[in-house]
Protein backbone atom coordinates (compact mmCIF):
# COMPACT_ATOMS: atom_id res chain seq x y z
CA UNK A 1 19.66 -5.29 -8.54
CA UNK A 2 16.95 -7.10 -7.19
CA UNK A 3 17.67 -10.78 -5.91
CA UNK A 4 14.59 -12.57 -6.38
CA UNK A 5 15.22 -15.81 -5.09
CA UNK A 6 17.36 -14.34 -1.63
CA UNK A 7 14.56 -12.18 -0.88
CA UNK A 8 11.64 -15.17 -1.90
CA UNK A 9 13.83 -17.50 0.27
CA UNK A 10 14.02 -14.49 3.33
CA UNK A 11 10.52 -14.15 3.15
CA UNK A 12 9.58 -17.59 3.46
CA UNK A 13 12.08 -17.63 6.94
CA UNK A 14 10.03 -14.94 8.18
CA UNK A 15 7.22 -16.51 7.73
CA UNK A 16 8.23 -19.99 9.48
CA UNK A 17 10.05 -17.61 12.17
CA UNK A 18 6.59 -15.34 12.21
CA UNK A 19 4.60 -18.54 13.07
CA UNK A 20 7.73 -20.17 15.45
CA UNK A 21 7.37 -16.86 18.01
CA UNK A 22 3.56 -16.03 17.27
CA UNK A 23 1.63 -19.38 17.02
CA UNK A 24 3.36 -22.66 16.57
CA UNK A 25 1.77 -25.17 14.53
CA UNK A 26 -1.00 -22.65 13.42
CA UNK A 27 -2.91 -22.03 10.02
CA UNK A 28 -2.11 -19.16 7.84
CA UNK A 29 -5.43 -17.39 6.81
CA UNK A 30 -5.13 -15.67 3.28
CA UNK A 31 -8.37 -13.45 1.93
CA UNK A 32 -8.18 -14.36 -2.07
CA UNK A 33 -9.11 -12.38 -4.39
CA UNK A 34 -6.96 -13.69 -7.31
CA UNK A 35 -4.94 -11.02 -8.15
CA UNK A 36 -1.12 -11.32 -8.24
CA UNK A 37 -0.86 -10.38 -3.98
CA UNK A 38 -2.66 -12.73 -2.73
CA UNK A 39 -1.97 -15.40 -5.10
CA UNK A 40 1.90 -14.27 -3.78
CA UNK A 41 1.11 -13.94 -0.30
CA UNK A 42 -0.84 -17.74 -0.23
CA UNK A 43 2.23 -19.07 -2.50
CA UNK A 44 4.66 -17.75 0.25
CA UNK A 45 2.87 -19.51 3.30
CA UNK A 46 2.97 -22.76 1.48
CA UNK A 47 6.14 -23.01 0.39
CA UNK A 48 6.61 -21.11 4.46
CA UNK A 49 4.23 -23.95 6.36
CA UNK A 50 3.50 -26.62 3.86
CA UNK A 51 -0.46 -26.68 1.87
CA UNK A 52 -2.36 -28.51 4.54
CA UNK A 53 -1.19 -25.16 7.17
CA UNK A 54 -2.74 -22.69 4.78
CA UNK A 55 -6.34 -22.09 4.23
CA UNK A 56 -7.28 -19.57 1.72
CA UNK A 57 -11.08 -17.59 1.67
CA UNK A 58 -12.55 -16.31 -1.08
CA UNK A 59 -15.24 -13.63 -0.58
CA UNK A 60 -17.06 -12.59 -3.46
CA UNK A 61 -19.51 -10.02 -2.73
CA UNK A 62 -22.63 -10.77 -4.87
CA UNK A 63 -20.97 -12.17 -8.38
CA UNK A 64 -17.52 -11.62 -8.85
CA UNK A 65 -16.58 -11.38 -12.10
CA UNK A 66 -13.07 -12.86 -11.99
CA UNK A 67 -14.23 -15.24 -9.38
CA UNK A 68 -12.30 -18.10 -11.86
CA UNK A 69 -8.67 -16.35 -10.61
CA UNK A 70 -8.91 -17.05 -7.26
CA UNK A 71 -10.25 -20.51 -7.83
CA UNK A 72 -7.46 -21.13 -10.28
CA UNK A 73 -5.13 -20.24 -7.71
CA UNK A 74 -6.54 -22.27 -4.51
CA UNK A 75 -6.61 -25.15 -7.34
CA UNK A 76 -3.22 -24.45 -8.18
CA UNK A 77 -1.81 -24.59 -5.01
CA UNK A 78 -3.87 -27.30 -4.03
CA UNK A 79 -5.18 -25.55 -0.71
CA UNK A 80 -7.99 -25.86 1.54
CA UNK A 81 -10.51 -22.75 0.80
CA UNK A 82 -14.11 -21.57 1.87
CA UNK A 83 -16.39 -19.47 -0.19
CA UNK A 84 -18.21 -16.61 1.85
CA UNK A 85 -20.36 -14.42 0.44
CA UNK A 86 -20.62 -10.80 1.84
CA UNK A 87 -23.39 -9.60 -0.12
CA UNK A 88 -25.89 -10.08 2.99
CA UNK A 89 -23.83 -8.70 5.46
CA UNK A 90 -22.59 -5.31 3.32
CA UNK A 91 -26.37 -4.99 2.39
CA UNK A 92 -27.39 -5.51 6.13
CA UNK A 93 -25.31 -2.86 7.34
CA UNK A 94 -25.83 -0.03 4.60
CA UNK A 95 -30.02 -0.77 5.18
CA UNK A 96 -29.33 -0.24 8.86
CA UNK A 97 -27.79 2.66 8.56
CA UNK A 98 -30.11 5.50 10.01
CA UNK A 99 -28.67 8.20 7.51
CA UNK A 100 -27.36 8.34 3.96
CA UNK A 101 -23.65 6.94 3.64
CA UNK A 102 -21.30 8.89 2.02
CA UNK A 103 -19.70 7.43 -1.22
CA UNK A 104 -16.30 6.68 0.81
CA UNK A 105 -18.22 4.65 3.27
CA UNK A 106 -19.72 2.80 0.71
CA UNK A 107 -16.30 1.80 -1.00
CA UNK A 108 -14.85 0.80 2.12
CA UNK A 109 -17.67 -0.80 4.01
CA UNK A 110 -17.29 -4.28 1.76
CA UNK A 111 -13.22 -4.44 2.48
CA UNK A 112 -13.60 -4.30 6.50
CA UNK A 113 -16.47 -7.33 6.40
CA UNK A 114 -14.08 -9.21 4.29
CA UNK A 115 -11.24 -8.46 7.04
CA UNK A 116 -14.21 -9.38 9.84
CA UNK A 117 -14.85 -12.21 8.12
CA UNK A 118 -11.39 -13.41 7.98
CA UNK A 119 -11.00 -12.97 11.36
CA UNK A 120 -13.72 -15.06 12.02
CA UNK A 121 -12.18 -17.97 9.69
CA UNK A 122 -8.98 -17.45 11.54
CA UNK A 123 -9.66 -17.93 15.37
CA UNK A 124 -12.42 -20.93 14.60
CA UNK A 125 -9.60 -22.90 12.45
CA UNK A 126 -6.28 -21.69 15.06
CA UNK A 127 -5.11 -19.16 12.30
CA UNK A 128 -3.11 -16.03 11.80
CA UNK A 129 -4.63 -13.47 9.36
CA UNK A 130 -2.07 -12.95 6.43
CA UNK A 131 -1.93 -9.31 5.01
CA UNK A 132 -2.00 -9.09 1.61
CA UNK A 133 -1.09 -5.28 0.35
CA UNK A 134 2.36 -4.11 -1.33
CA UNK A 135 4.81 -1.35 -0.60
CA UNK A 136 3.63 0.52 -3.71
CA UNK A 137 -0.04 0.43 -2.82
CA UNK A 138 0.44 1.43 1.08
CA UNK A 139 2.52 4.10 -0.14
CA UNK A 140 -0.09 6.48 -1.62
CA UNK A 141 -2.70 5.12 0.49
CA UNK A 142 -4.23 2.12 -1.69
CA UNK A 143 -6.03 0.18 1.01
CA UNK A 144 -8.78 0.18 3.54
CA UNK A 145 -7.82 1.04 7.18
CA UNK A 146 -8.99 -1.99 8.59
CA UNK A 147 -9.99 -3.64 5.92
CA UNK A 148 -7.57 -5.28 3.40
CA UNK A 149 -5.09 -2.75 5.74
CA UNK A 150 -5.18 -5.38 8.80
CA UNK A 151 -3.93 -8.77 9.33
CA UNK A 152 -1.39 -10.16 11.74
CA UNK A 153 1.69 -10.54 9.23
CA UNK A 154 2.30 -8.67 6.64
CA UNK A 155 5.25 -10.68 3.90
CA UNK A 156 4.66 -8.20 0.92
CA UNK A 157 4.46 -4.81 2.99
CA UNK A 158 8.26 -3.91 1.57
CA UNK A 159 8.19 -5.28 -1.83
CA UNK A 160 7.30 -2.95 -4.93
CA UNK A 161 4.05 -4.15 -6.94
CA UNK A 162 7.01 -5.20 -9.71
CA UNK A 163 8.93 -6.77 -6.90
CA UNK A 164 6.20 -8.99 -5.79
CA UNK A 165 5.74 -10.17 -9.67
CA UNK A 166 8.69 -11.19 -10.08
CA UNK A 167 8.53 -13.61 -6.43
CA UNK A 168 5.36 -14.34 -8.15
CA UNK A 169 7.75 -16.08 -10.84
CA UNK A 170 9.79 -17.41 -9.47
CA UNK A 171 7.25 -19.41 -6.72
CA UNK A 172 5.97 -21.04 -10.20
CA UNK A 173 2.42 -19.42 -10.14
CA UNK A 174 0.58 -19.12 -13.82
CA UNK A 175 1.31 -15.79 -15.24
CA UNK A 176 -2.78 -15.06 -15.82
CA UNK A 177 -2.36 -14.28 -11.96
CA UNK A 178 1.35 -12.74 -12.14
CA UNK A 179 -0.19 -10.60 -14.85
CA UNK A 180 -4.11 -9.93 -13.71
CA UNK A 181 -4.74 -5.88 -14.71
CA UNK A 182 -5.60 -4.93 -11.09
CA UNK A 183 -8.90 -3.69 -10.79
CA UNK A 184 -10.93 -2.52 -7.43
CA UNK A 185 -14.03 -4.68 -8.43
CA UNK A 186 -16.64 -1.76 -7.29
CA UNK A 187 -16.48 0.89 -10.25
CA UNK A 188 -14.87 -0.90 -13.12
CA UNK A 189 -12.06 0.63 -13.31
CA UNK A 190 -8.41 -0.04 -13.40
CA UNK A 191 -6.04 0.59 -10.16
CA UNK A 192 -3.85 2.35 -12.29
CA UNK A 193 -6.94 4.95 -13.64
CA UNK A 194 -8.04 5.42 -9.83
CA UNK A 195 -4.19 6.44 -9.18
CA UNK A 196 -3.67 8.70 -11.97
CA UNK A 197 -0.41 7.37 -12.52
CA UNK A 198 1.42 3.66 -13.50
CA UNK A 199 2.81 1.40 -10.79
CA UNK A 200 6.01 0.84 -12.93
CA UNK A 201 6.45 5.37 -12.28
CA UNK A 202 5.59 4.62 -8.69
CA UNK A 203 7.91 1.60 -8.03
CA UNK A 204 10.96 3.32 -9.98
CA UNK A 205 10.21 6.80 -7.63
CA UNK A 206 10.06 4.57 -4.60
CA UNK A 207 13.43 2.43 -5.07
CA UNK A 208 15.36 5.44 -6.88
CA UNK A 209 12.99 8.45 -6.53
CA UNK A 210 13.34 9.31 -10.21
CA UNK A 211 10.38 10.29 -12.03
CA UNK A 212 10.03 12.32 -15.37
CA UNK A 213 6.58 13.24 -15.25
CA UNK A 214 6.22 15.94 -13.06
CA UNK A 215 2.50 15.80 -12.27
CA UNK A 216 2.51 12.09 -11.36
CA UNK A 217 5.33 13.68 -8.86
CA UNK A 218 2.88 15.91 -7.34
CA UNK A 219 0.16 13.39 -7.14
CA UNK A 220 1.92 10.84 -5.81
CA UNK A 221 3.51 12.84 -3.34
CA UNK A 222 0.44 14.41 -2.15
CA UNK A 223 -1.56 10.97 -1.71
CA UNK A 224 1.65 9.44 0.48
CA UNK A 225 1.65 12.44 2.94
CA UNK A 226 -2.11 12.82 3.02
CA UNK A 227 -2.37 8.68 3.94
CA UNK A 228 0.69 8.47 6.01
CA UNK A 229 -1.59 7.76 9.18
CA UNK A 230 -2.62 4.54 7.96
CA UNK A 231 1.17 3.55 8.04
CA UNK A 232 1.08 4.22 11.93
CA UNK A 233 0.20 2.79 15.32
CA UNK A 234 -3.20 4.23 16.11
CA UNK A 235 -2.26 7.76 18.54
CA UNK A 236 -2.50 6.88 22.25
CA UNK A 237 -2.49 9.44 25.20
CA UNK A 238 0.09 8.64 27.61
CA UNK A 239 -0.42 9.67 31.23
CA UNK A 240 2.27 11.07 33.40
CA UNK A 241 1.86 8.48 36.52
């Protein structure tokens, strides 16, 4: 059984503990996009450091659709927020490149400016970069390697996608964020059609590993070992001296 308000009220210890031992008095830094993680993630820090400590950035690249979410949110929690747009800089680099990108480099290129960019929000305003992704996505892989994959504290990295709606909840956020269809913003679709598979299968297989559909098994499965790496410390030679 999953204790929603001991584990909201753990994480938001960490988080003042986090900033105690790692930065005292600084600004949490949260990329939103207005989906239910980082509307989580920036509802954490302020109930963690208190609104005027937590400085949300929304980063639209070109027009962003559901660009009304994450301003419902920053309005909601009543927040200080910038608006950056990427669109320049993600152009810049792709018509710089001396060779034709390959579609994966194309997908990914827009999620490690927004990280960049973050970064540079963070050390010109005394911040700490919030990370943003769940268990269930970092599980089979569901995130940028330095891109949405950084950060410098991470509150939602062991909570299930269902897990982190129902903090959501119980933090008092509206349920159009709780309940936003999650979609990757670059090809239209769905995260659940990119997966092949619901997050309610993957979250049940994670906490119980119990699935009935076989296939989703397989796939799931396969994508965890196959992005494993991006769970790890970056491999380092270590000399005999």
């Amino acid at each position: 059984m999953f204790n929603v308000q001991k584990v909201k009220n753990d994480c938001v210890q960490w988080i003042r503990d986090f900033f105690e031992e790692n930065g005292k008095g600084c600004n949490a830094v949260v990329g939103i996009s207005g989906g239910k993680d980082s509307s989580v993630v920036a509802a954490l820090c302020v109930e963690a450091l208190g609104k005027d400590r937590v400085i949300g950035v929304l980063m639209p690249c070109g027009e962003q659709r559901d660009i009304d979410m994450a301003h419902l949110l920053v309005n909601h929690l009543d927040i200080k927020h910038y608006i950056i747009n990427i669109k320049d800089a993600v152009d810049g680099i792709k018509k710089n490149l001396p060779f034709e990108i390959s579609e994966q480099s194309s997908v990914n290129i827009p999620p490690r400016v927004r990280m960049a960019t973050l970064y540079a929000v963070s050390q010109s305003h005394n911040g700490r970069v919030a990370n943003t992704c769940n268990l269930s996505e970092d599980y089979v892989g569901y995130s940028t390697r330095y891109g949405d994959a950084a950060g410098d504290f991470s509150p939602c990295a062991n909570l299930t996608v269902a897990e982190v709606k129902e903090i959501g909840r119980s933090l008092g956020l509206p349920d159009a964020l709780i309940d936003k269809v999650p979609i990757d913003g670059l090809c239209g679709k769905t995260d659940e059609e990119n997966l092949g598979f619901t997050y309610a299968e993957l979250d049940k297989y994670i906490r119980t590993g119990e699935i009935e559909d076989l296939a989703h098994k397989e796939m799931i499965d396969k994508r965890h070992k196959a992005n494993l790496f991006k769970l790890k410390l970056m491999p380092a030679f270590l000399p005999e001296i």
